[in-house]
N, C-alpha and C. Protein backbone atom coordinates (compact mmCIF):
# COMPACT_ATOMS: atom_id res chain seq x y z
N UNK A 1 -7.72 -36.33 2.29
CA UNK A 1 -6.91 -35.49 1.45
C UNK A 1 -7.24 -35.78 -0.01
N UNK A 2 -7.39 -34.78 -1.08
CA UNK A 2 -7.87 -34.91 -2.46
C UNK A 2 -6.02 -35.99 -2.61
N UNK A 3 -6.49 -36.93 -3.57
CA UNK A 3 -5.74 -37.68 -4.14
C UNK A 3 -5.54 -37.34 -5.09
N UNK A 4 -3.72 -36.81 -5.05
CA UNK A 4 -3.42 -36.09 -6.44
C UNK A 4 -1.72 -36.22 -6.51
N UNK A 5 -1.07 -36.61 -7.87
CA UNK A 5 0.51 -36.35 -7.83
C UNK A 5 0.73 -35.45 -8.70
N UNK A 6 -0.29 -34.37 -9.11
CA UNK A 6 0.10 -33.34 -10.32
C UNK A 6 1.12 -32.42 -10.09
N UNK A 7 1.95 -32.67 -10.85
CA UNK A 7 3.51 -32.00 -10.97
C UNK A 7 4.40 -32.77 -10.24
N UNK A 8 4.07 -33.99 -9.46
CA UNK A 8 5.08 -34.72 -8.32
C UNK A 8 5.41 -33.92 -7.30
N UNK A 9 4.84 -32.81 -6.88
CA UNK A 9 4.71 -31.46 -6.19
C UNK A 9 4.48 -32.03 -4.77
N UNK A 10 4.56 -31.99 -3.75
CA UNK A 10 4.35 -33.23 -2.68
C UNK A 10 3.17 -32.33 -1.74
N UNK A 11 2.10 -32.42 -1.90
CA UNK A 11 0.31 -32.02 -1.88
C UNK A 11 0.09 -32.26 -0.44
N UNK A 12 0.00 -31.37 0.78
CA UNK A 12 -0.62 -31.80 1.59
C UNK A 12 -1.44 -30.80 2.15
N UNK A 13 -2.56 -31.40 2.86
CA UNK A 13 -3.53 -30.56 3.09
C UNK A 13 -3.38 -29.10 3.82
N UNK A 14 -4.20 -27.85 3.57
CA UNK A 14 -3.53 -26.70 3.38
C UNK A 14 -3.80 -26.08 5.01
N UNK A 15 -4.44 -26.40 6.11
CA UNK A 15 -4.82 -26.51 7.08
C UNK A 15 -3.70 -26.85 7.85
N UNK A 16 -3.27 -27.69 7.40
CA UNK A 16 -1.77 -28.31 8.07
C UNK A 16 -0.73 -27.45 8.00
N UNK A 17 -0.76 -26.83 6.52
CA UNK A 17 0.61 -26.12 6.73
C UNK A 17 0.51 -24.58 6.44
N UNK A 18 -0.29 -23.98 7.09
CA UNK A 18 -0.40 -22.79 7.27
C UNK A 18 0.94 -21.57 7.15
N UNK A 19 2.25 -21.82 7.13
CA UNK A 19 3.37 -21.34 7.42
C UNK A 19 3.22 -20.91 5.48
N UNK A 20 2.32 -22.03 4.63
CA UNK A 20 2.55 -21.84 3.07
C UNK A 20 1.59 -21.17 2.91
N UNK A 21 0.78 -20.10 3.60
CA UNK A 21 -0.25 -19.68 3.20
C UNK A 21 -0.64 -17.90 3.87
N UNK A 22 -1.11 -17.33 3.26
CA UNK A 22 -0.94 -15.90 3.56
C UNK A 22 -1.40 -15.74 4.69
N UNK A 23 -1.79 -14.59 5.56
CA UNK A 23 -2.69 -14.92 6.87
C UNK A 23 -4.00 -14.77 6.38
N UNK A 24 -4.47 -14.08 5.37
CA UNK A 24 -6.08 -14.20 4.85
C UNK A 24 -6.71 -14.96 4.61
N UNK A 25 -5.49 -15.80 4.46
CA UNK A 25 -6.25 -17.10 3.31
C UNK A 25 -6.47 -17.94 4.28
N UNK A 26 -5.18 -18.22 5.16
CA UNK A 26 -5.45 -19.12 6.24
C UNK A 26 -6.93 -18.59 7.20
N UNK A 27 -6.76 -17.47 7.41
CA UNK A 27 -8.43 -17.65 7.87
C UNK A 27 -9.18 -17.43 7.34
N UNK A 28 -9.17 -17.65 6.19
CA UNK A 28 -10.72 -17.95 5.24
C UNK A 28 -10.65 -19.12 4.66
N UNK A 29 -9.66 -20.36 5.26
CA UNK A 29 -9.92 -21.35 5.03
C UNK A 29 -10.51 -22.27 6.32
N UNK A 30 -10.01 -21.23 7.22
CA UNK A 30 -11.06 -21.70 9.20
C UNK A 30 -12.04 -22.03 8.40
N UNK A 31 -12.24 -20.25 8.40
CA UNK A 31 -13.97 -20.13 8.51
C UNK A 31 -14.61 -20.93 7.20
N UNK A 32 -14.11 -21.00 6.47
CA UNK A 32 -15.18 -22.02 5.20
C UNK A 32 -15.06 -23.74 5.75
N UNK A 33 -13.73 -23.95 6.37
CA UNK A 33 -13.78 -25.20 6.76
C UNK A 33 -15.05 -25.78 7.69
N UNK A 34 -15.69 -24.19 8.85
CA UNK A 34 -16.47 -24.77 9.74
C UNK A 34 -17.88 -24.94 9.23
N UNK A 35 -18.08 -24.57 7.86
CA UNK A 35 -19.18 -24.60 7.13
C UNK A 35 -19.07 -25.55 5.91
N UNK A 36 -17.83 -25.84 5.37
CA UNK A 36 -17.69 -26.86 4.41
C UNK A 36 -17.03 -28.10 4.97
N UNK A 37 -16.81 -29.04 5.37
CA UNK A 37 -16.38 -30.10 5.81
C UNK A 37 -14.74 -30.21 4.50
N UNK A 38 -15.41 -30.27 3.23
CA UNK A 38 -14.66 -30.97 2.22
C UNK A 38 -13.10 -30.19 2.24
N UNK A 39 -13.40 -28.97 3.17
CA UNK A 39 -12.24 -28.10 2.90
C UNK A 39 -10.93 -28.35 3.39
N UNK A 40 -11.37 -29.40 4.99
CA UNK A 40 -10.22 -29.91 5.26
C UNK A 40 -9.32 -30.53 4.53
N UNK A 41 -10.20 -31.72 3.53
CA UNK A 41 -9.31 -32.85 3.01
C UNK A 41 -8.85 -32.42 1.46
N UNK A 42 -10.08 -31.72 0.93
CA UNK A 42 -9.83 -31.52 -0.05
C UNK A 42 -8.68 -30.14 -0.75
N UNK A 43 -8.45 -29.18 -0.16
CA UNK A 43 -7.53 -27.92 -0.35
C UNK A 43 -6.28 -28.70 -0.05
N UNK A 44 -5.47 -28.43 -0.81
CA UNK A 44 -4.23 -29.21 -0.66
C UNK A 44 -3.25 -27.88 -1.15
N UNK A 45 -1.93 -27.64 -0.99
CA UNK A 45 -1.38 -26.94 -0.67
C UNK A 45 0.03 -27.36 -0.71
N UNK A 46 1.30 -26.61 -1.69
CA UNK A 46 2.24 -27.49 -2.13
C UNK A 46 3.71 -26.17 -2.49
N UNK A 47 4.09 -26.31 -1.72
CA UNK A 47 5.52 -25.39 -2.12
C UNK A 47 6.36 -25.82 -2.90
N UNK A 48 6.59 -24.29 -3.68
CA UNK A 48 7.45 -24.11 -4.55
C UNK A 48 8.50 -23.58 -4.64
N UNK A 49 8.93 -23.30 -6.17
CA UNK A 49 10.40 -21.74 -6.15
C UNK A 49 9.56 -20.77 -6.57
N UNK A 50 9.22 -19.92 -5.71
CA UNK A 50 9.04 -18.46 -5.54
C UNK A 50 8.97 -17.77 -6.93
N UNK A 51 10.02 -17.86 -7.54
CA UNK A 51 10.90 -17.55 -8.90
C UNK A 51 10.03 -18.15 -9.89
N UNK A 52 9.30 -18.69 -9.50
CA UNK A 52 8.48 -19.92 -10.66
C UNK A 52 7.18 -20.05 -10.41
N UNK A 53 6.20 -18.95 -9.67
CA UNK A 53 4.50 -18.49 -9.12
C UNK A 53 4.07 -18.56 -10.45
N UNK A 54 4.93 -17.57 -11.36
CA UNK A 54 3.63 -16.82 -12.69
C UNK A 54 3.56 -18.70 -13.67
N UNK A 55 2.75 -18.07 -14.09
CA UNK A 55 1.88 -19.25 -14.18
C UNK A 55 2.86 -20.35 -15.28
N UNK A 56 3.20 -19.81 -16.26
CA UNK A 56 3.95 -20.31 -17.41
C UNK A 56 5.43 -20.77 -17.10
N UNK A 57 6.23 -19.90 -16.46
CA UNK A 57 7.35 -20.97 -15.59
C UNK A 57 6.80 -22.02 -14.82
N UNK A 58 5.88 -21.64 -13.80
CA UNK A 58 5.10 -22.96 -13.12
C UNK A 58 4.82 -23.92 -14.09
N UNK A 59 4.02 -24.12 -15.06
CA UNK A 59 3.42 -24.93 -15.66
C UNK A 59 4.71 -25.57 -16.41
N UNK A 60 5.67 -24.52 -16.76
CA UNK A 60 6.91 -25.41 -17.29
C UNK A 60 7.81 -26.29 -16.89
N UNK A 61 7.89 -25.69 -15.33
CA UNK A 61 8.70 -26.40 -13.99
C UNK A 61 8.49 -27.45 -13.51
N UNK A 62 7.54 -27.64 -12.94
CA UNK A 62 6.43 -28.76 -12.42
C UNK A 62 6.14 -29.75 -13.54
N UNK A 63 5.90 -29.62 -15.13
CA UNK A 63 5.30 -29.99 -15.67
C UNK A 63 3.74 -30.13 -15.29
N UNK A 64 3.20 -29.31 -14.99
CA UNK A 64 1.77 -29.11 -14.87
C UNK A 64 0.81 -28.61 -16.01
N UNK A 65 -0.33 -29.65 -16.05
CA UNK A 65 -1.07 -29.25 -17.38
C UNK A 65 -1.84 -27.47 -17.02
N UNK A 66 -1.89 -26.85 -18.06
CA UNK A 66 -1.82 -25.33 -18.54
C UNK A 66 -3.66 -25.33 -18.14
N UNK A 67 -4.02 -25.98 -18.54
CA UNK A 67 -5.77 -26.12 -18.06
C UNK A 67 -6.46 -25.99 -16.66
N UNK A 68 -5.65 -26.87 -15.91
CA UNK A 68 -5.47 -26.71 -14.08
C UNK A 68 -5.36 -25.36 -13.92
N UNK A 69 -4.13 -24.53 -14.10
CA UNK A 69 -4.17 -23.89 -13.64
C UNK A 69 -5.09 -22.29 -13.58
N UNK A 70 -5.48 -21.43 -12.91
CA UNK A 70 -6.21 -20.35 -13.08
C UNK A 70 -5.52 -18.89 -12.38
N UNK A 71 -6.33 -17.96 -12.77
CA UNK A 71 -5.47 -17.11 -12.46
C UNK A 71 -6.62 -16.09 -11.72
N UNK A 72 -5.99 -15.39 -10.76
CA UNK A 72 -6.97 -14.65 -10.17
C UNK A 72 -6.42 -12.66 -10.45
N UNK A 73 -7.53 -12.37 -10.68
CA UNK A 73 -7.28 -10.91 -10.86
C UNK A 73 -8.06 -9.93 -10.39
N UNK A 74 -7.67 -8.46 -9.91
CA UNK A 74 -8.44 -8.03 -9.32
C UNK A 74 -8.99 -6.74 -10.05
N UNK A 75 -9.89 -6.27 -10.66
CA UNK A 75 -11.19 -5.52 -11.25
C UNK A 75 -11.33 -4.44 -10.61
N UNK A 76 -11.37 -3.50 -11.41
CA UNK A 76 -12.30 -2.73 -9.98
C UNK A 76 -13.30 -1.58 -11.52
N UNK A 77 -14.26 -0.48 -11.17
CA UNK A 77 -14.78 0.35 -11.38
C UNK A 77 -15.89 0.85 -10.64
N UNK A 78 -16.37 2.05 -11.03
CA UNK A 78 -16.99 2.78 -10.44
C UNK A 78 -18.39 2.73 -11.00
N UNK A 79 -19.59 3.27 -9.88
CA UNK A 79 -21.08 3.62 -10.40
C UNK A 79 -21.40 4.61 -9.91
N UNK A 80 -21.41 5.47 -9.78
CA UNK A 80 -22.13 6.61 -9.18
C UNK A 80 -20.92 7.01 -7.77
N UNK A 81 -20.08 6.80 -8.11
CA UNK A 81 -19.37 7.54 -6.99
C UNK A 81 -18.86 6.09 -6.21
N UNK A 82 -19.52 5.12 -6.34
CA UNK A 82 -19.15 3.83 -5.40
C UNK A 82 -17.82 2.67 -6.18
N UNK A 83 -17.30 2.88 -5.42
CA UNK A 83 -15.83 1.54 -6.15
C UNK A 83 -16.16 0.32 -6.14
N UNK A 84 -16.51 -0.97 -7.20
CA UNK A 84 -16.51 -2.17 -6.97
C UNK A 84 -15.56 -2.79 -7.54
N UNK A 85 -15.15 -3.77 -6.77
CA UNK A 85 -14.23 -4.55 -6.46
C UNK A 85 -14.29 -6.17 -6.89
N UNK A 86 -13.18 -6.74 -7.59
CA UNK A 86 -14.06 -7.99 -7.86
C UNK A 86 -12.56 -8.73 -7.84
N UNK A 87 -12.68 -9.89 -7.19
CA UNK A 87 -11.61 -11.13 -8.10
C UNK A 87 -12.03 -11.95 -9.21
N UNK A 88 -11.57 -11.73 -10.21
CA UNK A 88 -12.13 -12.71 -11.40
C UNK A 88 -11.01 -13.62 -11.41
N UNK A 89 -11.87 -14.82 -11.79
CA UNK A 89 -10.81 -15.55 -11.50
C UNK A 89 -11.33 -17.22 -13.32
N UNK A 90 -10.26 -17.10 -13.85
CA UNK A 90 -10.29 -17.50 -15.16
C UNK A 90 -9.62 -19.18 -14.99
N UNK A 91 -9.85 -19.33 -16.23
CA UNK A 91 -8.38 -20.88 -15.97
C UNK A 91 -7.28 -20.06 -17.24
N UNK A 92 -6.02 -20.65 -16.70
CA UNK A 92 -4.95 -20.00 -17.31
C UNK A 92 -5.29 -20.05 -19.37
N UNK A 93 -6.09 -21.10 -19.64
CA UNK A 93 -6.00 -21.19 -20.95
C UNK A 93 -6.70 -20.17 -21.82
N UNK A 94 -7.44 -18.90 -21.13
CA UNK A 94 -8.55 -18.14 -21.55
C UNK A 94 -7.75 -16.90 -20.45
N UNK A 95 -8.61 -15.91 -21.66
CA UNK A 95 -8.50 -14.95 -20.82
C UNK A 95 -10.29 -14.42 -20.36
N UNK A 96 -10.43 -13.42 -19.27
CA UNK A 96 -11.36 -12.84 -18.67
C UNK A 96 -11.73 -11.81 -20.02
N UNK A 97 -13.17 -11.66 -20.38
CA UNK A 97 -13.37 -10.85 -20.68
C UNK A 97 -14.30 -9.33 -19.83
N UNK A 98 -12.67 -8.52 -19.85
CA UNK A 98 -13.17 -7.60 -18.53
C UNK A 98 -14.10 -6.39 -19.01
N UNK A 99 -13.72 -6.03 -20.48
CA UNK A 99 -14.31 -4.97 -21.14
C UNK A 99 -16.15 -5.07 -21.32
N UNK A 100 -16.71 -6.34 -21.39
CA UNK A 100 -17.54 -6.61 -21.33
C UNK A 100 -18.60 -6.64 -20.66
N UNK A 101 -18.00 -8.18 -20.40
CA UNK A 101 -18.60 -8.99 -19.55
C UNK A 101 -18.95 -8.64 -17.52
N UNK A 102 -17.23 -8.59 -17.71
CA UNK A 102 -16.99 -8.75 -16.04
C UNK A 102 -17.49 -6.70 -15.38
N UNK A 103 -17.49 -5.63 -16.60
CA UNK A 103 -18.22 -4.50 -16.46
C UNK A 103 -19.73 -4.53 -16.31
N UNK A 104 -20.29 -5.69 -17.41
CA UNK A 104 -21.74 -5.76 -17.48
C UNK A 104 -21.89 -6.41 -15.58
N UNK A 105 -21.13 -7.16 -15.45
CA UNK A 105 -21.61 -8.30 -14.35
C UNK A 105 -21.50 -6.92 -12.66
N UNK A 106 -20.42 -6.38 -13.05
CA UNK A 106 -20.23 -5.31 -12.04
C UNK A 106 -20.75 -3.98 -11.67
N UNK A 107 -21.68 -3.82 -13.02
CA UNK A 107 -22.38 -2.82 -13.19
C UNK A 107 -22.06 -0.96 -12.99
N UNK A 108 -20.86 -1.36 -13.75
CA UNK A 108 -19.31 -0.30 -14.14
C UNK A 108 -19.52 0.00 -15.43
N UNK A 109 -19.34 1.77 -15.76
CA UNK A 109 -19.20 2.26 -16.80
C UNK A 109 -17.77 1.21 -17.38
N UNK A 110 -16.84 1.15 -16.68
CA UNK A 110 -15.42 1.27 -17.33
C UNK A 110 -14.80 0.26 -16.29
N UNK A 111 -14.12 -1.01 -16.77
CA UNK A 111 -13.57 -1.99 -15.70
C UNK A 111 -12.51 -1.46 -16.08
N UNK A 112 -11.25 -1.86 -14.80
CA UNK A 112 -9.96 -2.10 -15.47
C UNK A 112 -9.44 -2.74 -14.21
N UNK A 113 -7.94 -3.16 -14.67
CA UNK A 113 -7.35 -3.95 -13.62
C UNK A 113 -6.61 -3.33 -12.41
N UNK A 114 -6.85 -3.49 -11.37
CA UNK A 114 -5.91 -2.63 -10.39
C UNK A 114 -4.63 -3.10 -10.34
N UNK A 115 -4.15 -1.90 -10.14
CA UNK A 115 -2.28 -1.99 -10.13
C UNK A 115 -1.67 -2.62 -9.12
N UNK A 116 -0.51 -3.33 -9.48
CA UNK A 116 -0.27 -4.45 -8.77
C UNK A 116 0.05 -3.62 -7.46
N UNK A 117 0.37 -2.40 -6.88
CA UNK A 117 0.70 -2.20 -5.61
C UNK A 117 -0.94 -2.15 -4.84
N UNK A 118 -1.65 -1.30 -5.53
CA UNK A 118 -3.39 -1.59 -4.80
C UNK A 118 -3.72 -3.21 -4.43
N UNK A 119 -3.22 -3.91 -5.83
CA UNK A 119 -4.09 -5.14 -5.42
C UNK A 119 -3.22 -6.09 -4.26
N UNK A 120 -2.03 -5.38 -4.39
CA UNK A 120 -1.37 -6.35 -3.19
C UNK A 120 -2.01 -5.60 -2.02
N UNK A 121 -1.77 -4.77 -1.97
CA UNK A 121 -2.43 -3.96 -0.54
C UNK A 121 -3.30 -4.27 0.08
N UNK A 122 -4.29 -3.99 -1.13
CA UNK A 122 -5.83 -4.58 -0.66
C UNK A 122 -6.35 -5.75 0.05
N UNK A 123 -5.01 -6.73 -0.60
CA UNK A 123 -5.77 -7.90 -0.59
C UNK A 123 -4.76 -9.28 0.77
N UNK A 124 -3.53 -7.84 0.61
CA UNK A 124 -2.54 -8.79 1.83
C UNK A 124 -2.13 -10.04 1.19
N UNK A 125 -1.88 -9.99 -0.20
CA UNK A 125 -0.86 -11.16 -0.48
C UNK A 125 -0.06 -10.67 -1.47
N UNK A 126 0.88 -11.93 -2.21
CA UNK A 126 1.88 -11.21 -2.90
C UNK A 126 1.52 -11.47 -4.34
N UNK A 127 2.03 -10.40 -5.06
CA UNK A 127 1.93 -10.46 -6.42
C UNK A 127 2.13 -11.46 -7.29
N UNK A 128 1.41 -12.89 -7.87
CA UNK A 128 2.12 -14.05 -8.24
C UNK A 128 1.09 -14.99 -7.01
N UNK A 129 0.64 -14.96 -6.21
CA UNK A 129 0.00 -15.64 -5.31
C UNK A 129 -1.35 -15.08 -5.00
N UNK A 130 -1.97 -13.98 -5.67
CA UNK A 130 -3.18 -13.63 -5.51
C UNK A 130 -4.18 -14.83 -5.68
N UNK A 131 -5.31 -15.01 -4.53
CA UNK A 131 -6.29 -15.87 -4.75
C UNK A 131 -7.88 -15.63 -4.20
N UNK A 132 -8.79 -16.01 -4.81
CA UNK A 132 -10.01 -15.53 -4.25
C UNK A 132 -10.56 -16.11 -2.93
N UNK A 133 -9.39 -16.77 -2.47
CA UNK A 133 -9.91 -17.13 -1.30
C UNK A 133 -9.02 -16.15 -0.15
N UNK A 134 -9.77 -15.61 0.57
CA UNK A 134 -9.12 -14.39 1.47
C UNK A 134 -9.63 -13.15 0.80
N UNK A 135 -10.19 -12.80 -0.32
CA UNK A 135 -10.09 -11.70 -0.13
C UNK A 135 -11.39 -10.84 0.52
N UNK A 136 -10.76 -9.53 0.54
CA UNK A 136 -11.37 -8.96 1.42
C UNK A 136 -13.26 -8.38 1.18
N UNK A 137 -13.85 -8.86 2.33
CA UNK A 137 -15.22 -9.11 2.43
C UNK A 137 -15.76 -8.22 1.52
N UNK A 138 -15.67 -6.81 0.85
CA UNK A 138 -16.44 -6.07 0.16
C UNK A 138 -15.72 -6.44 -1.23
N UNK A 139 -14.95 -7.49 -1.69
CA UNK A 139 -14.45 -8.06 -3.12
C UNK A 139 -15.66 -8.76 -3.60
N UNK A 140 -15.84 -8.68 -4.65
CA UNK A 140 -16.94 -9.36 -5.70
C UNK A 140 -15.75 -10.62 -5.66
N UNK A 141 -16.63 -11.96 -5.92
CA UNK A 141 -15.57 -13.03 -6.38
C UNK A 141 -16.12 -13.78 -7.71
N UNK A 142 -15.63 -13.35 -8.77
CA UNK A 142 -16.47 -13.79 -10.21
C UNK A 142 -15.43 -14.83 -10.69
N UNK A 143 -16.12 -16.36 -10.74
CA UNK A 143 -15.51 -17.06 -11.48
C UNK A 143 -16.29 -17.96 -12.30
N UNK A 144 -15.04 -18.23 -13.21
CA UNK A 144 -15.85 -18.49 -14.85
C UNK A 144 -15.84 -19.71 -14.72
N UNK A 145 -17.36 -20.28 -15.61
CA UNK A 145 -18.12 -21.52 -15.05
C UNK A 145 -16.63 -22.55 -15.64
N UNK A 146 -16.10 -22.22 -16.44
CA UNK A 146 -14.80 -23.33 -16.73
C UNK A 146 -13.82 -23.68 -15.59
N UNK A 147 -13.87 -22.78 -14.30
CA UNK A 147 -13.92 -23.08 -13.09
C UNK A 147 -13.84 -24.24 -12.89
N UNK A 148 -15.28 -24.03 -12.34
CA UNK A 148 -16.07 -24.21 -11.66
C UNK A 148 -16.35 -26.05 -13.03
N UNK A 149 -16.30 -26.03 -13.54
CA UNK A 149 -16.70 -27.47 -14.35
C UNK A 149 -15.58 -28.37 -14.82
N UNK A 150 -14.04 -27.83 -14.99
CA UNK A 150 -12.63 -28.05 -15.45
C UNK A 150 -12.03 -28.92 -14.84
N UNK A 151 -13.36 -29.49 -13.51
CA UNK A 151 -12.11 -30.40 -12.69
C UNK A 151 -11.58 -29.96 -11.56
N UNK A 152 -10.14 -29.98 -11.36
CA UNK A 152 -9.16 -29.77 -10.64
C UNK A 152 -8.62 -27.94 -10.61
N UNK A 153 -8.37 -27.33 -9.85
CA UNK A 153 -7.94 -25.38 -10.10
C UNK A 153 -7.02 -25.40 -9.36
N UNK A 154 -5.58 -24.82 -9.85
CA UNK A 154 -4.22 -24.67 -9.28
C UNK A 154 -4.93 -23.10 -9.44
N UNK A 155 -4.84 -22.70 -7.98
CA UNK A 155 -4.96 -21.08 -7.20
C UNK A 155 -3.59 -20.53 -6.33
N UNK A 156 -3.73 -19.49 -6.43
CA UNK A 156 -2.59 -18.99 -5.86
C UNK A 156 -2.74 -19.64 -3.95
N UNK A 157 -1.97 -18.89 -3.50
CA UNK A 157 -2.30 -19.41 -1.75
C UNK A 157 -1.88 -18.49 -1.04
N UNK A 158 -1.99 -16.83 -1.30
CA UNK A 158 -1.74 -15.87 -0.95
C UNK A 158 0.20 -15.62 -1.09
N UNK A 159 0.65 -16.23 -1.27
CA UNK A 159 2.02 -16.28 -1.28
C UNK A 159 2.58 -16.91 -2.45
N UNK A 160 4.14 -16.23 -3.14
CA UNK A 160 4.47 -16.63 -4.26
C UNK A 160 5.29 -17.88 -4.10
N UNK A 161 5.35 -18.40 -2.91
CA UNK A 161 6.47 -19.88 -3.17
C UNK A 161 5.32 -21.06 -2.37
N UNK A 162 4.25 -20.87 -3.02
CA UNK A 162 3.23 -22.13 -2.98
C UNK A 162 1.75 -21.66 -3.34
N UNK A 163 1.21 -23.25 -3.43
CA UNK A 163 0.11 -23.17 -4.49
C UNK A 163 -0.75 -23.99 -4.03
N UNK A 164 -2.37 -23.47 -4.00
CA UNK A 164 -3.56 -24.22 -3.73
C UNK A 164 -4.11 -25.06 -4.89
N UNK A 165 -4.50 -26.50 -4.58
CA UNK A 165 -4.98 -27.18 -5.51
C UNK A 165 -6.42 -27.89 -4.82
N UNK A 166 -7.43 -27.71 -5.51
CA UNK A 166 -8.95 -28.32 -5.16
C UNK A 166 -9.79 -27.82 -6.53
N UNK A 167 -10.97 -29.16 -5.94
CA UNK A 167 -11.68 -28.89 -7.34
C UNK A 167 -12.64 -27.79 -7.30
N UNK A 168 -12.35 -27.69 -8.47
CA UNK A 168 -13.43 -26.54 -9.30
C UNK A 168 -14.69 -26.31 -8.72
N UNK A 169 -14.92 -27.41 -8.64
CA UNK A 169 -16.88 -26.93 -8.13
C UNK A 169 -16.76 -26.90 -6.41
N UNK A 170 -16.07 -27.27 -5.94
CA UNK A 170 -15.71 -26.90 -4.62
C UNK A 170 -15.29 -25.67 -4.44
N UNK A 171 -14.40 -24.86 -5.20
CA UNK A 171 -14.01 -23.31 -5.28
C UNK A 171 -15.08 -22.55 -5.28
N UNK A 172 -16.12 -22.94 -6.31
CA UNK A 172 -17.41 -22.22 -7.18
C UNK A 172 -18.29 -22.00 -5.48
N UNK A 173 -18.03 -22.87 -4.23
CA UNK A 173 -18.78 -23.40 -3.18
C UNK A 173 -18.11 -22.04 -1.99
N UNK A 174 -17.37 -21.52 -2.24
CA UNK A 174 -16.47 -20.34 -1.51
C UNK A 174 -17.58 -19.10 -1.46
N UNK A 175 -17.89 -19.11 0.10
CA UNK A 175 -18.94 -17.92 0.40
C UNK A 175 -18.64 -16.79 -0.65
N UNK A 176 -19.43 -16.01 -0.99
CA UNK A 176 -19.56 -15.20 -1.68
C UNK A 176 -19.49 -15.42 -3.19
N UNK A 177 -18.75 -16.56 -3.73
CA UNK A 177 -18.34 -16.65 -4.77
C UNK A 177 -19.66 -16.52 -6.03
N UNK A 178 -19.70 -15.89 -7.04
CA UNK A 178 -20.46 -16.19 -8.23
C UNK A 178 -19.79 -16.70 -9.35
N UNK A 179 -20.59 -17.86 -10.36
CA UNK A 179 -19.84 -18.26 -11.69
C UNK A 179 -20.92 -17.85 -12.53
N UNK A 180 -19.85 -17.71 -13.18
CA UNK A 180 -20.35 -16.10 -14.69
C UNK A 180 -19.92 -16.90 -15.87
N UNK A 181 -19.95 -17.07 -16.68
CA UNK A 181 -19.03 -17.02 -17.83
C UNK A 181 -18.29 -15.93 -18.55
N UNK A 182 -17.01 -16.22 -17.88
CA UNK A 182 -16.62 -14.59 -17.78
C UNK A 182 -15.09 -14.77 -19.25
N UNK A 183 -14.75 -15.69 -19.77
CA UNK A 183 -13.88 -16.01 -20.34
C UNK A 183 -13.99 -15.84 -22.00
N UNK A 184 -13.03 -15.10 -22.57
CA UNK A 184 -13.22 -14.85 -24.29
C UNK A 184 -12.84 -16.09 -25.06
């Protein structure tokens, strides 16, 4: 199990307690587990108040440093008639630059963010608990190398009354995933 008391939040591995975790996520933490070993020990997984997901009550509640945590969002635009789809996924201290960057990377006239009833839909979790792990196989998963280099990433866990914690370059290691420097 990653050795961690951040927030005094009581951390146990996320495999175990599946009841805190969406059904997507839980099986896209099978299937990466039977290809990543580290996923067992290291994904840790920690309930909360519901009331307290978005990131800035969390970080106030818990006392959790603002750097840990990241935020996942879901993208979308068009090319020629075709919809792409992306989770970008930032650390809370930055924002995504979507106008840009995450358009150049998607190869979209025009990004924008999907509305929270699409992206819950889409993606089968709740608003406040969105995470790039689970989502669905035709999602782009763009995360910014501050990720992926920051250490430790508080992720959603498909659900708003708990929270995934593992490191960064282990996330960056999530089939499909690409790191971009996607952050202004």
């Amino acid at each position: 199990m990653l050795d961690t008391t951040l927030g005094g939040l009581p951390w146990e591995p996320a495999l175990a307690r599946r009841d805190l975790l969406a059904p997507p996520v839980a099986a896209a933490l099978d299937a990466w587990g039977q290809v990543e070993p580290r996923v067992a020990a290291e994904v840790v997984v920690a309930e909360i108040d519901p009331s307290l997901a978005d990131t800035a009550a969390l970080t106030e509640a818990y006392h959790l440093p603002l750097e840990v945590s990241c935020n996942c969002v879901l993208v979308s635009g068009r090319r020629a008639g075709a919809e792409r789809v992306a989770g970008v996924v930032v650390r809370a201290t930055t924002r995504a630059d979507v106008n840009n960057v995450v358009r150049r990377v998607l190869d979209v006239r025009k990004a924008t963010f999907l509305p929270v009833e699409r992206a819950t839909e889409d993606s089968a979790m709740e608003y406040g608990g969105i995470t790039p792990i689970g989502l669905p196989a035709d999602h782009q998963i763009l995360l910014d190398t501050a990720v992926r280099d920051g250490g430790l990433a508080l992720v959603g866990s498909g659900l708003r009354r708990s929270k995934l914690l593992l490191p960064g370059e282990l996330l960056a290691r999530l089939a499909g995933a690409r790191t971009v420097q996607l952050a202004l």
